[in-house]
N, C-alpha and C. Protein backbone atom coordinates (compact mmCIF):
# COMPACT_ATOMS: atom_id res chain seq x y z
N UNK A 1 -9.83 0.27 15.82
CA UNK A 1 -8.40 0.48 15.84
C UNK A 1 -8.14 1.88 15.27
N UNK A 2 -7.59 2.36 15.75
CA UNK A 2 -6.94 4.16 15.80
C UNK A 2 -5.89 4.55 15.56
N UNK A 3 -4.83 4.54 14.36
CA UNK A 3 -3.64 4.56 13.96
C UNK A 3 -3.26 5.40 13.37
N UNK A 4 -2.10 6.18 13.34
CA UNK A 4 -1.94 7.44 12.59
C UNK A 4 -1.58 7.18 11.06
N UNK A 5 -1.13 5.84 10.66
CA UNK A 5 -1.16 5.46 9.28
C UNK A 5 -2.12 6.05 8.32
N UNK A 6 -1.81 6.55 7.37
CA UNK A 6 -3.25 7.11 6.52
C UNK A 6 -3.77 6.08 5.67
N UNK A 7 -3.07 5.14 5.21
CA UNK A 7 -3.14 3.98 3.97
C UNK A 7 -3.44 2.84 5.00
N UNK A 8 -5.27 2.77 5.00
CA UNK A 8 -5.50 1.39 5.97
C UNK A 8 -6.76 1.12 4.70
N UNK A 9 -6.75 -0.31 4.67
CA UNK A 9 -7.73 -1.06 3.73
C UNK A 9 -8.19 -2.55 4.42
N UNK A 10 -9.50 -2.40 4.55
CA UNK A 10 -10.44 -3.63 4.94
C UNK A 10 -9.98 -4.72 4.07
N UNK A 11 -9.79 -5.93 4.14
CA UNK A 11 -10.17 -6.73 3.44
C UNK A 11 -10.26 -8.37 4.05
N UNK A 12 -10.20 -9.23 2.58
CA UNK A 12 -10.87 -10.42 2.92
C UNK A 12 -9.12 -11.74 2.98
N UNK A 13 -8.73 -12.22 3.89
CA UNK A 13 -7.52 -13.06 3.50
C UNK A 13 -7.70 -13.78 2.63
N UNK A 14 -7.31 -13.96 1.83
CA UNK A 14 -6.76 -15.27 0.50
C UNK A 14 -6.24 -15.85 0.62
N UNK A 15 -4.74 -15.62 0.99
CA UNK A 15 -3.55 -16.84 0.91
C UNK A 15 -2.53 -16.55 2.34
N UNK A 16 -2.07 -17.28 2.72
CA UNK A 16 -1.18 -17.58 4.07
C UNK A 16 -0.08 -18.31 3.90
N UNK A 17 0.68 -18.08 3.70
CA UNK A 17 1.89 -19.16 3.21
C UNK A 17 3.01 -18.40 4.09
N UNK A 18 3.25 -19.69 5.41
CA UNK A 18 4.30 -19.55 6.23
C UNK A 18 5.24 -20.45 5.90
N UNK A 19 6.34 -19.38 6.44
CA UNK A 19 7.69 -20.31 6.59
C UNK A 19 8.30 -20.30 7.67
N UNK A 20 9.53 -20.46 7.77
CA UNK A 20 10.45 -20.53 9.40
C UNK A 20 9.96 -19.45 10.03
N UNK A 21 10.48 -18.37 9.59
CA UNK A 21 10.55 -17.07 10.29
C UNK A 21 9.61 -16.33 10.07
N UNK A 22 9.15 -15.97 8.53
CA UNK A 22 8.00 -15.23 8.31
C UNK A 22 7.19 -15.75 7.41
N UNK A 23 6.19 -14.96 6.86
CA UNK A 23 4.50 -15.47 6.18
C UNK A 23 4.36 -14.31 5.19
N UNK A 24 3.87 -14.74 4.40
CA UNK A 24 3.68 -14.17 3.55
C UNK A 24 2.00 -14.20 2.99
N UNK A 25 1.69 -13.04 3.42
CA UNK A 25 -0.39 -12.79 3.27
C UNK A 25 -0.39 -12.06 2.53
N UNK A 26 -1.70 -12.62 1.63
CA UNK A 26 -2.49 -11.83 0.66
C UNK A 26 -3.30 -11.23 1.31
N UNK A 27 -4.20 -9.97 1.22
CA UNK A 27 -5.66 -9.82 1.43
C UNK A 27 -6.20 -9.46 0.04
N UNK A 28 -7.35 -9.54 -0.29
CA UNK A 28 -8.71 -8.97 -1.26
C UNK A 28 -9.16 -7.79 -0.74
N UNK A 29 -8.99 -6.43 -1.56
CA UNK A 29 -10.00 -5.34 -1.17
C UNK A 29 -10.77 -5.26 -2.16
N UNK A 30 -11.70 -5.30 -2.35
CA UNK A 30 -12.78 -4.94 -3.69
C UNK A 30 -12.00 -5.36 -4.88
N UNK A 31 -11.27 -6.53 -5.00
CA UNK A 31 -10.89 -7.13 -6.25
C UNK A 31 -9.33 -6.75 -6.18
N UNK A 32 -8.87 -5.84 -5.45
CA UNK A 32 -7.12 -5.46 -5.54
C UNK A 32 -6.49 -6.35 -4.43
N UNK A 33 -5.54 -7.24 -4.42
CA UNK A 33 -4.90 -8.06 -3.58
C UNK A 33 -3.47 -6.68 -3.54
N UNK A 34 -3.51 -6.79 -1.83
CA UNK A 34 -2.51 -6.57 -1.57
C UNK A 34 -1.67 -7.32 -0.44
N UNK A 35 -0.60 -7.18 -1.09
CA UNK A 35 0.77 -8.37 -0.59
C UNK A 35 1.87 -7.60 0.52
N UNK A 36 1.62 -8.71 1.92
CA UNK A 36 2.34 -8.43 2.78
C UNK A 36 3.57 -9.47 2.91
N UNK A 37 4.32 -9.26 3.95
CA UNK A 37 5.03 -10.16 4.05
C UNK A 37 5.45 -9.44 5.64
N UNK A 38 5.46 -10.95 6.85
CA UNK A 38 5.32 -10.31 7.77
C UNK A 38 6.02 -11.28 8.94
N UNK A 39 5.89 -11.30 10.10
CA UNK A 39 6.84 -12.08 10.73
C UNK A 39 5.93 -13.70 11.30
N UNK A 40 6.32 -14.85 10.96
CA UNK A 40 4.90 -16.18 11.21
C UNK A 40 4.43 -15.65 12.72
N UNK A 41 5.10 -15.58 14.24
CA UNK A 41 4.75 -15.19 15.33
C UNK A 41 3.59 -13.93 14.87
N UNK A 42 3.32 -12.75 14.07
CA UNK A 42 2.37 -12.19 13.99
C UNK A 42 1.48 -12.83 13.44
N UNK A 43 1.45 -13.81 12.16
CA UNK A 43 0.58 -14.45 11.66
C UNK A 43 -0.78 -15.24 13.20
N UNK A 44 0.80 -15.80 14.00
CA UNK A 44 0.34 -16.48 14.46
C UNK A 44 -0.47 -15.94 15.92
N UNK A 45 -0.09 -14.89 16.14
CA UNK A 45 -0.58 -13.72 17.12
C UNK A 45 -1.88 -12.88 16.94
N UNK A 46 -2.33 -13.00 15.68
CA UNK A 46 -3.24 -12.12 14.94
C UNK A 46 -4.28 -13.62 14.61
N UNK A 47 -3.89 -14.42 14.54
CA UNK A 47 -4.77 -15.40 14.03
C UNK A 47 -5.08 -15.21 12.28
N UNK A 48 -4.30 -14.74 12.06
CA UNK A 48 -4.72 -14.81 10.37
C UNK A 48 -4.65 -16.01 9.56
N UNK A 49 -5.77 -16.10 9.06
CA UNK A 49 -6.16 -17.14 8.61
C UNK A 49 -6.85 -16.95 7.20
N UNK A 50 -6.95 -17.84 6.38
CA UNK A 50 -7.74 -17.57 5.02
C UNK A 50 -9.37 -17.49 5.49
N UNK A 51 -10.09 -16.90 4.79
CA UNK A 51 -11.57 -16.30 4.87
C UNK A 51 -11.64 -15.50 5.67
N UNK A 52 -10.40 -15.30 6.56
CA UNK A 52 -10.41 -14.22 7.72
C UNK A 52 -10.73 -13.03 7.08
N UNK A 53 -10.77 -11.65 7.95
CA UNK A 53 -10.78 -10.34 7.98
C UNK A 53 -9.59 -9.49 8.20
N UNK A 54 -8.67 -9.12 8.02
CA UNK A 54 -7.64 -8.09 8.26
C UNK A 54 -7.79 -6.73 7.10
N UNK A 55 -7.19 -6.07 8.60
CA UNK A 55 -6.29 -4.52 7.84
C UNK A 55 -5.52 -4.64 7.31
N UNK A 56 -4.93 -3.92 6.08
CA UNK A 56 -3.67 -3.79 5.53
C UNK A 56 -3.53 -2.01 6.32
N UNK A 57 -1.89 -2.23 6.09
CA UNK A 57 -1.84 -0.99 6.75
C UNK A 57 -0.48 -0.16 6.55
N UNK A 58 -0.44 1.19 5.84
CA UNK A 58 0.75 0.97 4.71
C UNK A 58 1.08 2.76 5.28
N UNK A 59 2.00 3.56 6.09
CA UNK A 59 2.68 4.14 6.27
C UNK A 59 2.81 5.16 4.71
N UNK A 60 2.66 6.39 4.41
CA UNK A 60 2.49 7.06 3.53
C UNK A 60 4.06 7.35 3.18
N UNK A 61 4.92 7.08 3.83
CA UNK A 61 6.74 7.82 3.79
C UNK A 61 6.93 6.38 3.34
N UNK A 62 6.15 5.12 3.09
CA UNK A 62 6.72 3.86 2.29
C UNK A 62 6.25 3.53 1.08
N UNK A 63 5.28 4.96 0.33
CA UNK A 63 4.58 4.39 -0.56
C UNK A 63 5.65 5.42 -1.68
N UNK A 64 5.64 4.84 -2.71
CA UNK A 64 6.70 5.36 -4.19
C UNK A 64 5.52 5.81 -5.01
N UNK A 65 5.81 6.80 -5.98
CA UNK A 65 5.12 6.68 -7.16
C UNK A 65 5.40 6.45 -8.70
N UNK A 66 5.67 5.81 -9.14
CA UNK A 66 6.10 5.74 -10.47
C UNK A 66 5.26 6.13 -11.41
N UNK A 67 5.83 5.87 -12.79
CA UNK A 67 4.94 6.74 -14.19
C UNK A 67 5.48 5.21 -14.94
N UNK A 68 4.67 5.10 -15.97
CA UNK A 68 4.65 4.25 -17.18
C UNK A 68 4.37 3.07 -16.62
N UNK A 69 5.31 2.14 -17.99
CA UNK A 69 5.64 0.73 -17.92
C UNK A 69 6.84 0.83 -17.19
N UNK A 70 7.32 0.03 -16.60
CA UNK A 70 8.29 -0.28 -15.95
C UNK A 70 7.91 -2.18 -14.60
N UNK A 71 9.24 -2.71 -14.78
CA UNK A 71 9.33 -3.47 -14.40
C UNK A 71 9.93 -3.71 -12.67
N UNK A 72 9.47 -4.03 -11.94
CA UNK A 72 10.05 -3.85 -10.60
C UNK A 72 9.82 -5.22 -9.74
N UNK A 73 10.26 -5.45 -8.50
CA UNK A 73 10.46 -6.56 -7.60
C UNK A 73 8.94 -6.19 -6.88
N UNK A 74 8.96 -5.09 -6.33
CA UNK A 74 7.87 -5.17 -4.95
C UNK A 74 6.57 -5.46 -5.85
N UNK A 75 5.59 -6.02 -5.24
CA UNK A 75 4.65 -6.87 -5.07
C UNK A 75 3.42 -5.73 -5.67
N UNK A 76 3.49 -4.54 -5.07
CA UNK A 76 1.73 -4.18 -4.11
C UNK A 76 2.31 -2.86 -5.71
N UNK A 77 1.70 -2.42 -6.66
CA UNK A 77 1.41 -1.81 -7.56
C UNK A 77 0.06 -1.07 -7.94
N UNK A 78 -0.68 0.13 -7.51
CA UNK A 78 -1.81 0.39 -7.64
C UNK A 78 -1.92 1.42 -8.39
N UNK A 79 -2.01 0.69 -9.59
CA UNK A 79 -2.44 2.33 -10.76
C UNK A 79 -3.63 2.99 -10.98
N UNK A 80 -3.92 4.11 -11.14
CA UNK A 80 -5.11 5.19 -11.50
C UNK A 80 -4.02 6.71 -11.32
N UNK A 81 -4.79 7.20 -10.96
CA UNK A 81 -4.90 8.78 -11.33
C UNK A 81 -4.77 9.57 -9.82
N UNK A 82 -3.54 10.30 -10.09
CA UNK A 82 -3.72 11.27 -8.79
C UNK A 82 -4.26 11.98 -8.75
N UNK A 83 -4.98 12.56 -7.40
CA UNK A 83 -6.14 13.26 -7.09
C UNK A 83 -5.81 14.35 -6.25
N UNK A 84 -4.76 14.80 -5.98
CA UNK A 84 -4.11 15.47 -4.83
C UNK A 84 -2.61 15.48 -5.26
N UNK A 85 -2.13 16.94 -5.03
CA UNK A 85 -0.76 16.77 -4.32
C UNK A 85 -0.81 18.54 -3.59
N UNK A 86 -0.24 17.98 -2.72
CA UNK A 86 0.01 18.93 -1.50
C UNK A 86 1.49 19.38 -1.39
N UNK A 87 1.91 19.88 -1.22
CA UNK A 87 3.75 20.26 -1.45
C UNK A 87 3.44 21.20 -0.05
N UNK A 88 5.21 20.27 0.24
CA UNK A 88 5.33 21.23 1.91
C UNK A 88 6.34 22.02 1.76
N UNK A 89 7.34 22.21 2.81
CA UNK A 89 8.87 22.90 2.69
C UNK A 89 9.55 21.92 1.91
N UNK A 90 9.32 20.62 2.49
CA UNK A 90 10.49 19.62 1.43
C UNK A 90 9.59 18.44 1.35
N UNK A 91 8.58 17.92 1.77
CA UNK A 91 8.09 17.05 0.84
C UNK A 91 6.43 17.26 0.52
N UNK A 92 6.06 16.29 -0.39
CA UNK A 92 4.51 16.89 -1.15
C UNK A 92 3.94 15.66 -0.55
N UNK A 93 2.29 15.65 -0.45
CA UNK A 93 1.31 14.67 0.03
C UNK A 93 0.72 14.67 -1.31
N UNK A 94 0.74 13.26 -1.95
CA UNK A 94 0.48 12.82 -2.96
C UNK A 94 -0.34 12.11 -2.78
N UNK A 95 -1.72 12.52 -3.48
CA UNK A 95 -2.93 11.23 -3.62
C UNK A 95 -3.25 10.58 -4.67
N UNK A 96 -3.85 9.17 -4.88
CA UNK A 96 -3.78 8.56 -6.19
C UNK A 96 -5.02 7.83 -5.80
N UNK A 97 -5.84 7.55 -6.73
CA UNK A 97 -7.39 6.63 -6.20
C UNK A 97 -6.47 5.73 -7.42
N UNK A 98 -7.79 4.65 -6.92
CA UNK A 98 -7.03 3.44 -7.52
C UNK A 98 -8.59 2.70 -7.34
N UNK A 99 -8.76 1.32 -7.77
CA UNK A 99 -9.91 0.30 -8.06
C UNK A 99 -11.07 1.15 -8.33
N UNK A 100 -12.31 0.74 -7.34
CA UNK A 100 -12.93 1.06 -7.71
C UNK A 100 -13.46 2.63 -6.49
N UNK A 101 -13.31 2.47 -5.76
CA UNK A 101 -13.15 4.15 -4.69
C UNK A 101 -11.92 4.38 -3.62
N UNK A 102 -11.11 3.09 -4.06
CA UNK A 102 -9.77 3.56 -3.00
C UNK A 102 -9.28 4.69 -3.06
N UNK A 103 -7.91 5.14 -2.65
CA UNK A 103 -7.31 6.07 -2.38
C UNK A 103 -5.86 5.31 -1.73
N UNK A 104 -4.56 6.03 -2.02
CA UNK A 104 -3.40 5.60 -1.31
C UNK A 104 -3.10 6.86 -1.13
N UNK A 105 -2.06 7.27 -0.22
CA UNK A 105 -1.48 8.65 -0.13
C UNK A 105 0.03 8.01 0.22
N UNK A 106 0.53 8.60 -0.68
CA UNK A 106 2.23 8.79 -0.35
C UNK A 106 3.15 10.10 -0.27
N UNK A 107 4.31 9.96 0.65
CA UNK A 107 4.71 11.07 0.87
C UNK A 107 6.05 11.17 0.02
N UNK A 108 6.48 11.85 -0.77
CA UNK A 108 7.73 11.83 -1.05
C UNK A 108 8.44 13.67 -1.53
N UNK A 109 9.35 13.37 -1.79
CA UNK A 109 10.15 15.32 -1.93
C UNK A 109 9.44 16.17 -2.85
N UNK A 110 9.59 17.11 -2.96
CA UNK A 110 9.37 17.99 -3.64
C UNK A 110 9.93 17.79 -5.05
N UNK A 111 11.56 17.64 -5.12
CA UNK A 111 12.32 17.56 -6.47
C UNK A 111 11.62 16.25 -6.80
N UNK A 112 11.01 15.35 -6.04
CA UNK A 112 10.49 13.67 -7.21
C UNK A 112 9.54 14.36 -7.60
N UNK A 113 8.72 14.99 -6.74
CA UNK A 113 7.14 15.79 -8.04
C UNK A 113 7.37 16.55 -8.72
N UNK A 114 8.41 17.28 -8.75
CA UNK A 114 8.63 18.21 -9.96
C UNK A 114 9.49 17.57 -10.91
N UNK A 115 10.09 16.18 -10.67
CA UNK A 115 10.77 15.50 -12.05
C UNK A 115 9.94 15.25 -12.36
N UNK A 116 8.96 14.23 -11.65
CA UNK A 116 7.70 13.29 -12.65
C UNK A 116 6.99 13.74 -12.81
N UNK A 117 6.70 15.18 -12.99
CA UNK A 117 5.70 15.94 -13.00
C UNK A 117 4.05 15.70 -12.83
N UNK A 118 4.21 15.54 -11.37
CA UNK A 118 3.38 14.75 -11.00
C UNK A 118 2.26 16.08 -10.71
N UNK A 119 1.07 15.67 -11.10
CA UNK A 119 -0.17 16.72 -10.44
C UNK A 119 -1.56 16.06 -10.94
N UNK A 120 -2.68 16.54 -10.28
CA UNK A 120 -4.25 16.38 -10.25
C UNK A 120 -4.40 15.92 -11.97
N UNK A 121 -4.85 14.52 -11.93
CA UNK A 121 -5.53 13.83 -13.13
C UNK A 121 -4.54 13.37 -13.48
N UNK A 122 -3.14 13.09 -13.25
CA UNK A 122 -1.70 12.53 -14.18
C UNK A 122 -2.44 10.86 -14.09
N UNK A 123 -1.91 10.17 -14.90
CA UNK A 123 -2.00 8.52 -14.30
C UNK A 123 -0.57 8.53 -13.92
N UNK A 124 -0.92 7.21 -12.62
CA UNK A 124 0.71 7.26 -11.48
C UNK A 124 0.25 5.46 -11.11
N UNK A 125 1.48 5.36 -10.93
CA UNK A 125 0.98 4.04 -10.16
C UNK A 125 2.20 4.01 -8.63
N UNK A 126 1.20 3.96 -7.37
CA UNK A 126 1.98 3.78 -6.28
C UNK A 126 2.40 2.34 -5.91
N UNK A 127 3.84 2.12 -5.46
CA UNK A 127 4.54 0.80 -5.60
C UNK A 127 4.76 0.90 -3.87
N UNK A 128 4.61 -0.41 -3.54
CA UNK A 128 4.85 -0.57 -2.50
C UNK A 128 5.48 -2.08 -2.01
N UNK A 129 6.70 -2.25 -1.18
CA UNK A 129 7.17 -3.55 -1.30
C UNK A 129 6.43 -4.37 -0.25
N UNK A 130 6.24 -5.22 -0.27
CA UNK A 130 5.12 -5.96 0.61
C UNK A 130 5.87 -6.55 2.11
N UNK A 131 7.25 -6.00 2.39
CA UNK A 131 7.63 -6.23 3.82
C UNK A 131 7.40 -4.46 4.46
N UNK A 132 7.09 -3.73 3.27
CA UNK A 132 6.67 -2.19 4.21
C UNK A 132 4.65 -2.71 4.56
N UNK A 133 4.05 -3.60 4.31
CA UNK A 133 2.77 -3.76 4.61
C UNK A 133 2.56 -4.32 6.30
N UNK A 134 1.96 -3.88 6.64
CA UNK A 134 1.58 -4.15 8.16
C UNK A 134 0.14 -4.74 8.31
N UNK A 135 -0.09 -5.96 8.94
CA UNK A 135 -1.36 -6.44 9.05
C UNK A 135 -2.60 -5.65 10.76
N UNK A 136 -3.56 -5.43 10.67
CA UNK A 136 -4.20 -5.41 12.13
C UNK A 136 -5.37 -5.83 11.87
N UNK A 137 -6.05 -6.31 12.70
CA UNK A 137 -7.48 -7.22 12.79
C UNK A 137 -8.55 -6.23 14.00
N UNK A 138 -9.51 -6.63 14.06
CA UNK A 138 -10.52 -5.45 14.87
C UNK A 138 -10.92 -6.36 16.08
């Protein structure tokens, strides 16, 4: 599968919990669960199933970065250390590794990296709400 998404992660399904309209999937990547939430017809289109195999698959213009403690709703939270930032005309390519060799990249403005003074070695944690997660299978 060949997608222009930059934020794609292998993993193992865990949990499946459908309802009317939509489902709500876990996957396992190397010990980090990340949380989708998605429509049951894809569940049910994709065959996702627990012990299964899926992509997570996460759009870089949906990923946030926050600093500290702080308390929030969305689900998918991956803290370590940014490794990258790239600054354009108006927005910067922000990298952050996370577990044990991941990587997320998020895109956001220029003025959010220069409030949070965000740069190479900061600790960051990228937040992501688990209806911006997209599932694909191989």
């Amino acid at each position: 599968m060949k997608i222009s998404a930059r934020n794609q992660f292998a993993g193992k399904i865990i949990s499946v919990v459908e309802g009317a309209v939509s489902s709500a999937v876990i996957i396992d990547v190397d010990g980090v669960h990340i949380y989708g939430t998605i429509s049951k017809a894809a569940v049910e289109d994709l065959k996702l199933e627990v012990g299964g195999e899926a992509i997570a698959i996460i759009k870089a213009t949906e990923v946030m970065i926050a600093l500290g403690d702080f308390i929030i709703s969305a689900r998918n939270k991956f803290s370590g250390k940014i490794t990258s930032v790239t600054e354009g005309a108006v927005n910067s390519v922000v990298t952050l590794s996370f577990g044990q060799d991941k990587v997320i990249t998020s895109i956001i403005s220029n003025n959010a990296v220069k409030e949070l003074g965000l740069k190479e070695g900061k600790e960051a944690v990228a937040v992501v709400k688990a209806t911006s997660v997209m599932f694909g299978v191989e």
